[in-house]
PDB file of N, CA and C in Angstrom:
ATOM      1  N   UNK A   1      41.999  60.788  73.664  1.00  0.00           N
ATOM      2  CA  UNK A   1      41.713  62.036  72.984  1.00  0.00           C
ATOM      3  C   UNK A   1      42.683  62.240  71.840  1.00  0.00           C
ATOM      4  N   UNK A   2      42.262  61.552  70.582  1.00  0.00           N
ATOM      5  CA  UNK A   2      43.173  61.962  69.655  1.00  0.00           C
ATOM      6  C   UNK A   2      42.790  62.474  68.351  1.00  0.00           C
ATOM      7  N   UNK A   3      41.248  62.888  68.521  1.00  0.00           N
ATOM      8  CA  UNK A   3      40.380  63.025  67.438  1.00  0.00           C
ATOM      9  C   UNK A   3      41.154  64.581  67.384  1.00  0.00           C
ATOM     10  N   UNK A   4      40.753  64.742  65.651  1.00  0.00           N
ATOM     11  CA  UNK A   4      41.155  66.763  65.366  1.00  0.00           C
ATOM     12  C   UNK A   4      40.653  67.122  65.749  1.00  0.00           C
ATOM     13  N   UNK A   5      39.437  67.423  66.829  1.00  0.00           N
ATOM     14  CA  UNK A   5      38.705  68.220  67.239  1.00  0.00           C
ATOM     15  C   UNK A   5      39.195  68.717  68.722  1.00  0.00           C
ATOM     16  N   UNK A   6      39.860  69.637  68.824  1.00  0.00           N
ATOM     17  CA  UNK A   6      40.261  69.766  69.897  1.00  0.00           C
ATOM     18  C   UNK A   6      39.079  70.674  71.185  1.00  0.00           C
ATOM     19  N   UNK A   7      39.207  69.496  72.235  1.00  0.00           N
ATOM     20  CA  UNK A   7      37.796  70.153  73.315  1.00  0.00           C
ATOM     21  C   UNK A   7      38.403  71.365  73.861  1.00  0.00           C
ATOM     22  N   UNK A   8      37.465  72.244  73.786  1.00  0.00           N
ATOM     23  CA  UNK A   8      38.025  73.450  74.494  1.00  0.00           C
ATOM     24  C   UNK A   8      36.918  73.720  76.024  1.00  0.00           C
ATOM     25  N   UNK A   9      37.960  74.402  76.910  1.00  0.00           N
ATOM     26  CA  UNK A   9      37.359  74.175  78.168  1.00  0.00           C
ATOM     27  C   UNK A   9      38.129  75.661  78.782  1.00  0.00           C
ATOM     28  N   UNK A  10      37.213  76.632  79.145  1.00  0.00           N
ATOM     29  CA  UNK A  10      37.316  77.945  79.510  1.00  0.00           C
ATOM     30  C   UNK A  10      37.496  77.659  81.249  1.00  0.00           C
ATOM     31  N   UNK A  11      38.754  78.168  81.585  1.00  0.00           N
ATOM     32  CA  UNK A  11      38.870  77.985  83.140  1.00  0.00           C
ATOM     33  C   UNK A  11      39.034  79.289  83.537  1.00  0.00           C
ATOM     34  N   UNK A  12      38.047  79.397  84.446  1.00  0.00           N
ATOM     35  CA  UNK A  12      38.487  81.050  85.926  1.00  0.00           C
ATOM     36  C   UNK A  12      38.949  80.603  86.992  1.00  0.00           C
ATOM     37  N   UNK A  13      39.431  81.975  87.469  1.00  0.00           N
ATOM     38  CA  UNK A  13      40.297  81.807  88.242  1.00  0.00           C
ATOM     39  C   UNK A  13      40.506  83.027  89.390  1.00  0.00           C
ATOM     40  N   UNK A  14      40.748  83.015  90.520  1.00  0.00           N
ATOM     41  CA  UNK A  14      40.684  84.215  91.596  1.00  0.00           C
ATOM     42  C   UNK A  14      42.313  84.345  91.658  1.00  0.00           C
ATOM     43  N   UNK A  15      42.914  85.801  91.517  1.00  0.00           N
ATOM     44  CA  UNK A  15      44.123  85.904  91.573  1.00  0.00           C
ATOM     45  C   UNK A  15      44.452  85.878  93.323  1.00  0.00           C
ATOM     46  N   UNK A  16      45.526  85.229  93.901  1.00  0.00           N
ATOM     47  CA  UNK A  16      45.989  85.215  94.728  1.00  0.00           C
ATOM     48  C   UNK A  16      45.235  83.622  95.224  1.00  0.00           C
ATOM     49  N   UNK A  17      44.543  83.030  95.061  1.00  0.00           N
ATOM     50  CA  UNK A  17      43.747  82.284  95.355  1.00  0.00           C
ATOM     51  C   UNK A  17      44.354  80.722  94.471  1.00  0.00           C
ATOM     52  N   UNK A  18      45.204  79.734  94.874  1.00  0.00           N
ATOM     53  CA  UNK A  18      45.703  78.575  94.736  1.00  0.00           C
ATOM     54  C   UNK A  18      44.928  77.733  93.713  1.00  0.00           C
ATOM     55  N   UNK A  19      44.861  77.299  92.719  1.00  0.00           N
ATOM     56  CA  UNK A  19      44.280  77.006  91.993  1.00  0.00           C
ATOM     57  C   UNK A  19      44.649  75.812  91.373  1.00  0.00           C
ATOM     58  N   UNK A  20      43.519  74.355  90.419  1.00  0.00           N
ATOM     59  CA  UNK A  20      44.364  73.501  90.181  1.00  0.00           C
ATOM     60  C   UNK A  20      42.956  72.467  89.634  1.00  0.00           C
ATOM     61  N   UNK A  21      43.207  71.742  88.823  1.00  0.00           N
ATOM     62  CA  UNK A  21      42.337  71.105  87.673  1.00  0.00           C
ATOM     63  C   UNK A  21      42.666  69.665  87.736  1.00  0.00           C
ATOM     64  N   UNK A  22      41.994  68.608  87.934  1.00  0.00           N
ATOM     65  CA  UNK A  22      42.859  67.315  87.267  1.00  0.00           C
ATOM     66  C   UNK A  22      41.915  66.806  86.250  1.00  0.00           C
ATOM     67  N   UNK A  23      42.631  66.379  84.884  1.00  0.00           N
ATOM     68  CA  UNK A  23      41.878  65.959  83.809  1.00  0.00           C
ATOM     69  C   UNK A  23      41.568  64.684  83.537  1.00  0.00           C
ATOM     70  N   UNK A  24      40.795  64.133  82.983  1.00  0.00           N
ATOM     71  CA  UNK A  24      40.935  62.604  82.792  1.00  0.00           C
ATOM     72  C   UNK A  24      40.576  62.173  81.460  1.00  0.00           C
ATOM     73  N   UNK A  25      41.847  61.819  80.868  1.00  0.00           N
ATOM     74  CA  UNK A  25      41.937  61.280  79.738  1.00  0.00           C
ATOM     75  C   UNK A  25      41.205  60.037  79.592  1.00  0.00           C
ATOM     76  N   UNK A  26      40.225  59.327  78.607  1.00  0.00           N
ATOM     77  CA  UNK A  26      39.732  58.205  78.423  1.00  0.00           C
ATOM     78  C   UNK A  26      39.098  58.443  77.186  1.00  0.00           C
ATOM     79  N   UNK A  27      39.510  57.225  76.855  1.00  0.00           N
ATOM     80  CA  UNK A  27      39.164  56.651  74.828  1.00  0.00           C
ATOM     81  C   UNK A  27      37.306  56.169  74.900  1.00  0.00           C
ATOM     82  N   UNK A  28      36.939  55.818  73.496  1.00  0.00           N
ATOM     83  CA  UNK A  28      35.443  55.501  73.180  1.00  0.00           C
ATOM     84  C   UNK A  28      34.895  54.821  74.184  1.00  0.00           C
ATOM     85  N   UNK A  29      35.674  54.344  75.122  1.00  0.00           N
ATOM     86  CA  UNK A  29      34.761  53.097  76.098  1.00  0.00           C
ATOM     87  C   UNK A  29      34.865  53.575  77.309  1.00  0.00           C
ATOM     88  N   UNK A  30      34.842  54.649  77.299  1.00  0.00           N
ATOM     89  CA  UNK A  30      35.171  55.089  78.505  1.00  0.00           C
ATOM     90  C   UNK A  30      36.416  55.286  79.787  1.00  0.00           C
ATOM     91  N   UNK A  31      37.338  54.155  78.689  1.00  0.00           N
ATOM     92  CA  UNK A  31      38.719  53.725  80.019  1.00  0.00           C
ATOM     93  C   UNK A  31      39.857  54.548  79.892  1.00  0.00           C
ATOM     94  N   UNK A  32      40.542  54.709  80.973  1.00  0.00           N
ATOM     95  CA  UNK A  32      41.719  55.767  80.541  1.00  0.00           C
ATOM     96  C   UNK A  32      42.797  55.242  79.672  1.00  0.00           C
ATOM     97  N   UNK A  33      43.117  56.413  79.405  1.00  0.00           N
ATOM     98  CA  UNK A  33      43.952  56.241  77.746  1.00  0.00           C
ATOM     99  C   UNK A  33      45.378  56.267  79.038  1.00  0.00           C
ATOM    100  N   UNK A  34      46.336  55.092  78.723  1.00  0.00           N
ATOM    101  CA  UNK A  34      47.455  55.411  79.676  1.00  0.00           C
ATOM    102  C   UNK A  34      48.294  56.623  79.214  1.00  0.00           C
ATOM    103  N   UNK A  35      49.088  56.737  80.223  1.00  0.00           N
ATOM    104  CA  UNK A  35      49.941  58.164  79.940  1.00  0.00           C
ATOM    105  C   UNK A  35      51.130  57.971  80.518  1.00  0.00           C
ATOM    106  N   UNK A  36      51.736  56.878  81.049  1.00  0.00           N
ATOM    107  CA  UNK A  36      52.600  56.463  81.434  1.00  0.00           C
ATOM    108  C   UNK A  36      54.075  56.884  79.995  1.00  0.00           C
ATOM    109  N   UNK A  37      54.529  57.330  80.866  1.00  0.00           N
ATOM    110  CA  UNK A  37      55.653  57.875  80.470  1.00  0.00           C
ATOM    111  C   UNK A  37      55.544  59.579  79.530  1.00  0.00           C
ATOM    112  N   UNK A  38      54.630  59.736  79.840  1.00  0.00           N
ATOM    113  CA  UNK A  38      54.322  60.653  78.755  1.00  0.00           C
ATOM    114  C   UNK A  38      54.536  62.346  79.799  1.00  0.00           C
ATOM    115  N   UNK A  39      55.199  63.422  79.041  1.00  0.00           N
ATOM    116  CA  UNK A  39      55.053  65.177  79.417  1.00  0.00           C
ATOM    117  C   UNK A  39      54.088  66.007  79.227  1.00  0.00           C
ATOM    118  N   UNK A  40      54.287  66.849  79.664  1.00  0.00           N
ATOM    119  CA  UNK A  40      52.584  67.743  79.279  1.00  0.00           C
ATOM    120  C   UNK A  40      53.093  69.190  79.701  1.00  0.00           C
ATOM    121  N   UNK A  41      53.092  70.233  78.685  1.00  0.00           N
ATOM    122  CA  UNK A  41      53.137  71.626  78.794  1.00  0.00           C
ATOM    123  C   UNK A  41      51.733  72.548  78.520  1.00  0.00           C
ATOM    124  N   UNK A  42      51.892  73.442  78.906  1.00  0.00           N
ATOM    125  CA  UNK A  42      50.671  74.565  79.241  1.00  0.00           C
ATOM    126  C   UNK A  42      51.471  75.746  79.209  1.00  0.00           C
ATOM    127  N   UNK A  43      50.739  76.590  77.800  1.00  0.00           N
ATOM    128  CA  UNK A  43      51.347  77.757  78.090  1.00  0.00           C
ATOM    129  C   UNK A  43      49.703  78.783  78.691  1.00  0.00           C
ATOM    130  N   UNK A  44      50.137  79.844  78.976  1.00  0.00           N
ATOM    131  CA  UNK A  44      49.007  81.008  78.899  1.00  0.00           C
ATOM    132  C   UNK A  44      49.622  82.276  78.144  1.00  0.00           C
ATOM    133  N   UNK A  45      48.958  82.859  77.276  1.00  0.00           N
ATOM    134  CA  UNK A  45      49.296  83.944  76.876  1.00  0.00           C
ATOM    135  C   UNK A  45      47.984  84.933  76.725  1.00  0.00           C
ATOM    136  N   UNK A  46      48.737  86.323  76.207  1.00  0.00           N
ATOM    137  CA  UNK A  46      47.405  87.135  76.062  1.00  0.00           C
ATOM    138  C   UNK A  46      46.938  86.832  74.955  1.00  0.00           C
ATOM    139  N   UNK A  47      47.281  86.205  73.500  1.00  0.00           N
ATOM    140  CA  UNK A  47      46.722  85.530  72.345  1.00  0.00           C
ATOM    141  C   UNK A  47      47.257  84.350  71.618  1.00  0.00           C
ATOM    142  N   UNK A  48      47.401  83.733  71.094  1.00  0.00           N
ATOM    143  CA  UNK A  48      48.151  82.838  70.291  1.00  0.00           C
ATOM    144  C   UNK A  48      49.545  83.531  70.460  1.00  0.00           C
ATOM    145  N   UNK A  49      50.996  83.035  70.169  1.00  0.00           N
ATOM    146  CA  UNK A  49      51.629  83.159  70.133  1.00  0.00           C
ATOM    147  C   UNK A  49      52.092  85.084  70.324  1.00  0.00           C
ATOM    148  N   UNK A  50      50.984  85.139  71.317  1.00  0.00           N
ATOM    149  CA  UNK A  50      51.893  86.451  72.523  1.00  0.00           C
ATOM    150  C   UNK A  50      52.856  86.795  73.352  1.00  0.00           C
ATOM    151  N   UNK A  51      51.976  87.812  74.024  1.00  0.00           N
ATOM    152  CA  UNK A  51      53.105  87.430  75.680  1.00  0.00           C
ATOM    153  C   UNK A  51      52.874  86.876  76.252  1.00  0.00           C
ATOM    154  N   UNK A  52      53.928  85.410  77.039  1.00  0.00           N
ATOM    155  CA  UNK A  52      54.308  84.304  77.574  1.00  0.00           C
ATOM    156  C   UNK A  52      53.628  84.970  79.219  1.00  0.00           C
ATOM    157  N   UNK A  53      52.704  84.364  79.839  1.00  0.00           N
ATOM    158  CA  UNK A  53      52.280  85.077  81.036  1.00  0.00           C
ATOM    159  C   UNK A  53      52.593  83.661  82.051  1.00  0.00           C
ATOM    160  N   UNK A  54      52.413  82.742  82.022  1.00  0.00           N
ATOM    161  CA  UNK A  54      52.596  81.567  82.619  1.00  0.00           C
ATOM    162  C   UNK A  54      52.928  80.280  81.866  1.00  0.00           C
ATOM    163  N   UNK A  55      53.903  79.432  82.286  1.00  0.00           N
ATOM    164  CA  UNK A  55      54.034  78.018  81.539  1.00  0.00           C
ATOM    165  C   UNK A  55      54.105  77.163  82.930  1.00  0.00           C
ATOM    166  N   UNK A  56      53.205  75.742  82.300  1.00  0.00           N
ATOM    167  CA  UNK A  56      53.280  75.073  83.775  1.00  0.00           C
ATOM    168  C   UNK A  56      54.152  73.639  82.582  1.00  0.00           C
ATOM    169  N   UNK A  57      54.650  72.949  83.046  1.00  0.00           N
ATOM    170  CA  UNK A  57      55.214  72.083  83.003  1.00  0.00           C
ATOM    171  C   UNK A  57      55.425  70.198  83.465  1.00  0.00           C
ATOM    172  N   UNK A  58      55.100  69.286  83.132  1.00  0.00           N
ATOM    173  CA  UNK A  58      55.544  68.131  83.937  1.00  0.00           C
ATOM    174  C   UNK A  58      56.555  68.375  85.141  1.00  0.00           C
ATOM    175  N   UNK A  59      55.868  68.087  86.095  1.00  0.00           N
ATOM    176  CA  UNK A  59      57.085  68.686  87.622  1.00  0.00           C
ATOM    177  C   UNK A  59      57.048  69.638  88.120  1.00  0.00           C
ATOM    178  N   UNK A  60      56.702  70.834  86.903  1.00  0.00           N
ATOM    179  CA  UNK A  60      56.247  72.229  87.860  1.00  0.00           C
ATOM    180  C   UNK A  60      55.063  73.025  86.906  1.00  0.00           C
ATOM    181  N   UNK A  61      54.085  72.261  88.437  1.00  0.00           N
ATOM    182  CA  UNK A  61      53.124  72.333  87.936  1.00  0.00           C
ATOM    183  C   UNK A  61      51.558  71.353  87.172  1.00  0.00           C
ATOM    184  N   UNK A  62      52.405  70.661  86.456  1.00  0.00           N
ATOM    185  CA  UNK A  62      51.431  69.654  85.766  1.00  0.00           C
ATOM    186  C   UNK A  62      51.752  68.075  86.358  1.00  0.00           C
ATOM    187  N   UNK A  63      50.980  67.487  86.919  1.00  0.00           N
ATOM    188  CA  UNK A  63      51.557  66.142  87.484  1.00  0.00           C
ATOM    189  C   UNK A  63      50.671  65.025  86.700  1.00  0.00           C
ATOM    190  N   UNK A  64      51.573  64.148  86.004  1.00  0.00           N
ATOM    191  CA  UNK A  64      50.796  62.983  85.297  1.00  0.00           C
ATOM    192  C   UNK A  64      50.585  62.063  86.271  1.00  0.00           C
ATOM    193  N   UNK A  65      49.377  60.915  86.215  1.00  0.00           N
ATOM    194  CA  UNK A  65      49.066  59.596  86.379  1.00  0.00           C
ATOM    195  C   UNK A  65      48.945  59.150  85.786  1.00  0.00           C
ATOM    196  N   UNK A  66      50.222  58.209  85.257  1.00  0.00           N
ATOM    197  CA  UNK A  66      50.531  57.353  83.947  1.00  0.00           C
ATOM    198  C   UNK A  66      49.136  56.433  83.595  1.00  0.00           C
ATOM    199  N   UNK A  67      48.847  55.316  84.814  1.00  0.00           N
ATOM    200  CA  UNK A  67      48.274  54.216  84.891  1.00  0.00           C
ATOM    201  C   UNK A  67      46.664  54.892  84.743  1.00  0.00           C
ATOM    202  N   UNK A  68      46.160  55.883  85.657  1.00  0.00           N
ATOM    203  CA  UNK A  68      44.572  56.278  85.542  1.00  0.00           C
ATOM    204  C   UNK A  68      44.371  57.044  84.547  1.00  0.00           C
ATOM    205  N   UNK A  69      45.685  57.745  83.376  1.00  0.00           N
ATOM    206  CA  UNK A  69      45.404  58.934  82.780  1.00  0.00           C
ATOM    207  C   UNK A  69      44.569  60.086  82.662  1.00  0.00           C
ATOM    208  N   UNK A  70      44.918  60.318  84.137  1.00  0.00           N
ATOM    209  CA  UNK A  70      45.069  61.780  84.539  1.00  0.00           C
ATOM    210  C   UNK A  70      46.346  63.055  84.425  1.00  0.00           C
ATOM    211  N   UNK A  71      45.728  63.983  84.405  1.00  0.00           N
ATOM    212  CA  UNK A  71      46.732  65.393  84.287  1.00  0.00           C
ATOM    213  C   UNK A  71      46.309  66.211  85.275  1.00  0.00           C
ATOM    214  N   UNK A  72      47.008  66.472  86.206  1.00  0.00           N
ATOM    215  CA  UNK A  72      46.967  67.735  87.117  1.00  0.00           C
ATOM    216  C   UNK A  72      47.277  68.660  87.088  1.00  0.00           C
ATOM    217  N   UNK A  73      46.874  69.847  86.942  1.00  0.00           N
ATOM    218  CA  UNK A  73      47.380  71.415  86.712  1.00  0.00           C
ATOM    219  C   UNK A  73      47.232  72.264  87.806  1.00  0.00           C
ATOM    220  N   UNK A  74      48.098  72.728  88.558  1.00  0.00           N
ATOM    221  CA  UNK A  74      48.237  73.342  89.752  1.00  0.00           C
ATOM    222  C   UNK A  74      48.768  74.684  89.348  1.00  0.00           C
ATOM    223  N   UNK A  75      48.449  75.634  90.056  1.00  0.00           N
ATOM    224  CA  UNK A  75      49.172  76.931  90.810  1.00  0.00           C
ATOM    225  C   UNK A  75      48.974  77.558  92.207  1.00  0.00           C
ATOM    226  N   UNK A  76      49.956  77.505  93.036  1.00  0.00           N
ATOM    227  CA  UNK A  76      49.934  78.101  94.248  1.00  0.00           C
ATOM    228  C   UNK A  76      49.637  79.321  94.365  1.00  0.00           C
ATOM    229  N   UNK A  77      49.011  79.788  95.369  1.00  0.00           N
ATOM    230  CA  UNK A  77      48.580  81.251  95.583  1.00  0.00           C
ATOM    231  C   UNK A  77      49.502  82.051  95.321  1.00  0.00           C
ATOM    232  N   UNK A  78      50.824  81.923  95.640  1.00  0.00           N
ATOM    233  CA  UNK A  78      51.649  83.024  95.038  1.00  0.00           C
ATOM    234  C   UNK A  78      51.744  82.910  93.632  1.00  0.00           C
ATOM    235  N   UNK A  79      51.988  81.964  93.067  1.00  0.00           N
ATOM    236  CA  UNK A  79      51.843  81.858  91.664  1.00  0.00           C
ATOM    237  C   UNK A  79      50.802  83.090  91.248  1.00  0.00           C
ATOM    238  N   UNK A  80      49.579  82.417  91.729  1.00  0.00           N
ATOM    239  CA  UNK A  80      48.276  83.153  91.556  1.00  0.00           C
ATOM    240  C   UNK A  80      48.184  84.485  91.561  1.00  0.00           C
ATOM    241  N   UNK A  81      48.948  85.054  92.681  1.00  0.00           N
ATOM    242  CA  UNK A  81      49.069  86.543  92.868  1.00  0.00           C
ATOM    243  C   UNK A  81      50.169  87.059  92.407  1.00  0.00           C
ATOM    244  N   UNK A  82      50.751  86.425  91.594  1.00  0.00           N
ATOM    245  CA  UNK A  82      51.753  86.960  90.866  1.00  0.00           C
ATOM    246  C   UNK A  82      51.273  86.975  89.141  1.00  0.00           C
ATOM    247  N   UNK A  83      50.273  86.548  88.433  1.00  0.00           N
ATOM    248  CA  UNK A  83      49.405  86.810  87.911  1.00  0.00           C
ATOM    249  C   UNK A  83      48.538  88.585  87.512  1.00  0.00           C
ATOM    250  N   UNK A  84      48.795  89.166  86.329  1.00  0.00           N
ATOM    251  CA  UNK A  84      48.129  90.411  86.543  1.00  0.00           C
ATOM    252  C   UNK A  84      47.101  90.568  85.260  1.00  0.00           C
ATOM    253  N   UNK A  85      46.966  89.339  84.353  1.00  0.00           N
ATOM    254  CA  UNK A  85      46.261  89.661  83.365  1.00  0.00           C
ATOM    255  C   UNK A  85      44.473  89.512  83.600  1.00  0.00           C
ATOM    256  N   UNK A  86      44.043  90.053  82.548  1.00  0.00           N
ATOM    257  CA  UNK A  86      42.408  89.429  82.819  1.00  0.00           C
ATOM    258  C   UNK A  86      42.368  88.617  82.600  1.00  0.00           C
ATOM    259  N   UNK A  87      41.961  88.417  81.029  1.00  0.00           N
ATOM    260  CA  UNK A  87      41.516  87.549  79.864  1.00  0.00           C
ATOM    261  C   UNK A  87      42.767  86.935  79.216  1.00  0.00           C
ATOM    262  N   UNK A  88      42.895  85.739  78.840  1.00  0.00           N
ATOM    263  CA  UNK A  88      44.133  84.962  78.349  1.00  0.00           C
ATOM    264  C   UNK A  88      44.033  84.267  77.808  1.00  0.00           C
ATOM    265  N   UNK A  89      44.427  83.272  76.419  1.00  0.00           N
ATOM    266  CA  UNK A  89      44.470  82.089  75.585  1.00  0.00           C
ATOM    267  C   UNK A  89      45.226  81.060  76.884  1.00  0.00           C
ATOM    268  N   UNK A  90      45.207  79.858  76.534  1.00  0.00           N
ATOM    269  CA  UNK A  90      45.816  78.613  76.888  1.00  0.00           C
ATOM    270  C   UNK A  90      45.812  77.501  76.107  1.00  0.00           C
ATOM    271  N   UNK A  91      46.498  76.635  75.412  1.00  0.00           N
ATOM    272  CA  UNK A  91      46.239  75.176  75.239  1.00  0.00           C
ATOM    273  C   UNK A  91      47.297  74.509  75.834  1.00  0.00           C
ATOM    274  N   UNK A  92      46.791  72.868  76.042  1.00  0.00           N
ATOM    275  CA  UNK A  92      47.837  71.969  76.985  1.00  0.00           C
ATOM    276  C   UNK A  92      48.381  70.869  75.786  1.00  0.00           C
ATOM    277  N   UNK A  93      49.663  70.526  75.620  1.00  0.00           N
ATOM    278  CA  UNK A  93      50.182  69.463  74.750  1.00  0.00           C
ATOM    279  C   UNK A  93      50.698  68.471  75.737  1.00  0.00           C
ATOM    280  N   UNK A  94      50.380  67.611  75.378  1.00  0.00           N
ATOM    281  CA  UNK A  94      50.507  66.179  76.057  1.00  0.00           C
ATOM    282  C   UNK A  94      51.966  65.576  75.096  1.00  0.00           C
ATOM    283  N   UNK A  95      53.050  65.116  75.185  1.00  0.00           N
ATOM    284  CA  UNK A  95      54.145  64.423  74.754  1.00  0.00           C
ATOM    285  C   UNK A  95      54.206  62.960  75.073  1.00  0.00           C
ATOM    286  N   UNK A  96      53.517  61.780  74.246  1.00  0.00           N
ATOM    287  CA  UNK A  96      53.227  60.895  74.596  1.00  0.00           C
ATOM    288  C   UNK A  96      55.190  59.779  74.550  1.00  0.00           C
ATOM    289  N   UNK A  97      54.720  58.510  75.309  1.00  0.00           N
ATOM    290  CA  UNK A  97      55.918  57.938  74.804  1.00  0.00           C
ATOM    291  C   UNK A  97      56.424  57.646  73.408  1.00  0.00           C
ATOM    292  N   UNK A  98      55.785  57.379  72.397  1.00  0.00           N
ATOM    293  CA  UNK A  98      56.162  57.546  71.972  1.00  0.00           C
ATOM    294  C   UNK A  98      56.509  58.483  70.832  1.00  0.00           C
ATOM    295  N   UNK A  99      56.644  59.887  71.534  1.00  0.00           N
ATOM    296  CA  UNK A  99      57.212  61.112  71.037  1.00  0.00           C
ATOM    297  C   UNK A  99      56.354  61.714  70.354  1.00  0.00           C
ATOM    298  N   UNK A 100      54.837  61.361  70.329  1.00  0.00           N
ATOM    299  CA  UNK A 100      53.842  62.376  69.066  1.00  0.00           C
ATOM    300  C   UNK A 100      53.335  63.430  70.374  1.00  0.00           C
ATOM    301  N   UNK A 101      53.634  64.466  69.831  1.00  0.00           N
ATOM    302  CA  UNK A 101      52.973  65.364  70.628  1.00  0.00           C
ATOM    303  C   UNK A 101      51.581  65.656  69.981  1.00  0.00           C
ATOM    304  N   UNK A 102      50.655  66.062  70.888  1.00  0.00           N
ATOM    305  CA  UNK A 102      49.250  66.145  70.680  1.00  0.00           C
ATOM    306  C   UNK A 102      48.311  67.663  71.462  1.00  0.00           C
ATOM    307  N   UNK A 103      47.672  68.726  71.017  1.00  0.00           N
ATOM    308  CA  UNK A 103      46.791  69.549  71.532  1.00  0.00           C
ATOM    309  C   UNK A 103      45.679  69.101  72.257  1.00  0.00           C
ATOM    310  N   UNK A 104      45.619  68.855  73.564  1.00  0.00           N
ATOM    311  CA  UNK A 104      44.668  68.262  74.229  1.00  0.00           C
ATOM    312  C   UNK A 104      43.231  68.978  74.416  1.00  0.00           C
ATOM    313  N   UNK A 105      43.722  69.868  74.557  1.00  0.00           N
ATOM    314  CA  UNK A 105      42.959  70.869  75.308  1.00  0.00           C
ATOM    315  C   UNK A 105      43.086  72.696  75.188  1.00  0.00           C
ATOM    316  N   UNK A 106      42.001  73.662  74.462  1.00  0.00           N
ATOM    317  CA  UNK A 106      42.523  74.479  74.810  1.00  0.00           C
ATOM    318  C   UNK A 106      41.349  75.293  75.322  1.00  0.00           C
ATOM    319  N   UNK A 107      41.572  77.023  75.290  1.00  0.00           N
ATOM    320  CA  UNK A 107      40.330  77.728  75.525  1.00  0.00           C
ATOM    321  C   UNK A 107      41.115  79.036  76.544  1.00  0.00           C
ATOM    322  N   UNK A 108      40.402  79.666  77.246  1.00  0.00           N
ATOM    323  CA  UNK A 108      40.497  81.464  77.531  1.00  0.00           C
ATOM    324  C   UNK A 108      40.742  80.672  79.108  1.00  0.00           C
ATOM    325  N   UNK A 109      41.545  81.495  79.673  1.00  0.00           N
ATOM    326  CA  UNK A 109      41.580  81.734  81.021  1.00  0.00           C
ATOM    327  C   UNK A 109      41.418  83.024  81.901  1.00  0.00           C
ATOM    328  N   UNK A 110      40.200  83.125  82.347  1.00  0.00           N
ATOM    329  CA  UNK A 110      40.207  84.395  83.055  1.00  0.00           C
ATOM    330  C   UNK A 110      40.397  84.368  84.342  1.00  0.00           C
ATOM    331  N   UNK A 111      41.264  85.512  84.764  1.00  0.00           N
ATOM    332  CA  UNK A 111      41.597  85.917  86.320  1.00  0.00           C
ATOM    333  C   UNK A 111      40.827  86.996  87.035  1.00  0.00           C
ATOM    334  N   UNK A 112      40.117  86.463  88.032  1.00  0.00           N
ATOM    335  CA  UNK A 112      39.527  87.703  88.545  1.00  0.00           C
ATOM    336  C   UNK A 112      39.995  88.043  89.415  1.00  0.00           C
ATOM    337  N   UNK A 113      40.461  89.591  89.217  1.00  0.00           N
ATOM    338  CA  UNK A 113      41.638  90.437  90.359  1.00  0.00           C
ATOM    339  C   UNK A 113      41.122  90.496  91.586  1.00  0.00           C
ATOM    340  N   UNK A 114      42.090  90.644  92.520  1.00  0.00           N
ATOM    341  CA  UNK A 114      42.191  90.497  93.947  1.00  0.00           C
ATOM    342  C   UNK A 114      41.406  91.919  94.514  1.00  0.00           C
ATOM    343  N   UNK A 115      41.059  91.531  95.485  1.00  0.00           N
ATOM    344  CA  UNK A 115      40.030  92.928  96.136  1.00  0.00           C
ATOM    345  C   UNK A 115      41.005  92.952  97.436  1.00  0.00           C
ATOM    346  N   UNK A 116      40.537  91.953  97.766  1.00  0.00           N
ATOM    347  CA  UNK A 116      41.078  91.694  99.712  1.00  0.00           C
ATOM    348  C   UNK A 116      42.823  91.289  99.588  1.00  0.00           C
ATOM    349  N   UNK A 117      43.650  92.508 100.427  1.00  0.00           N
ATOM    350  CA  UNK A 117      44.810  91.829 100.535  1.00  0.00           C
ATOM    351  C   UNK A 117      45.172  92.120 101.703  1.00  0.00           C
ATOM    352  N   UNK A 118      46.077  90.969 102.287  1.00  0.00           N
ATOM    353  CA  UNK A 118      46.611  91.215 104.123  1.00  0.00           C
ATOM    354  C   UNK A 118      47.717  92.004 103.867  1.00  0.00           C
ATOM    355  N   UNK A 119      47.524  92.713 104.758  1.00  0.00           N
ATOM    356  CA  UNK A 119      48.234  93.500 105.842  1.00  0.00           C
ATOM    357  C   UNK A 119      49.643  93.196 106.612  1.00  0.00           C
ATOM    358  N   UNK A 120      50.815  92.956 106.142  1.00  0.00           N
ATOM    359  CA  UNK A 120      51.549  92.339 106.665  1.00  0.00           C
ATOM    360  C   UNK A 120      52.804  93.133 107.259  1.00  0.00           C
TER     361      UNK A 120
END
């Protein structure tokens, strides 16, 4: 994925509710583009360069597979329920080895608020 056209991909989401994506990078022929050695950040905000509502990170949060080039994007339910926005921007930058960073991916993230909560 290195064309200017950046794919955008709208993800929902249930607040309190554990959540988590894995992507798969692959070039014209279908095969994965390696990613070996490479970082990957994710911010969420309420618009372009807003308020900072979540950042996931290589390690916390985003887990690469160098060799299949895949990206995993996780949040745990508390994460989740610690979450209070609706509607939100996101894009993900990939930091390849050798150091070009790239916009992989962006688009809206919506949270749909919690109804049911335990009793504790």
């Amino acid at each position: 994925m290195t064309s200017q056209e950046v794919p955008v991909y709208n993800f929902k989401a249930h607040q309190g509710s554990a959540w988590g994506v894995t992507l798969a990078f692959t070039d014209a022929d279908d095969e994965p583009i390696p990613l070996t050695g490479a970082t990957a950040k994710m911010q969420i905000r309420d618009k372009p360069g807003g308020t900072l509502y979540k950042e996931l990170s290589s390690g916390s949060g985003i887990t690469i597979s160098g060799s299949a080039g895949t990206v995993a994007l996780a949040m745990t339910s508390t994460e989740m329920s610690n979450l209070s926005f609706r509607y939100a921007d996101y894009d993900l930058f990939v930091l390849t080895s050798g150091s070009v960073s790239n916009c992989q991916l962006r688009g809206s993230f919506e949270l749909y608020p919690r109804v049911t909560v335990w009793d504790t």
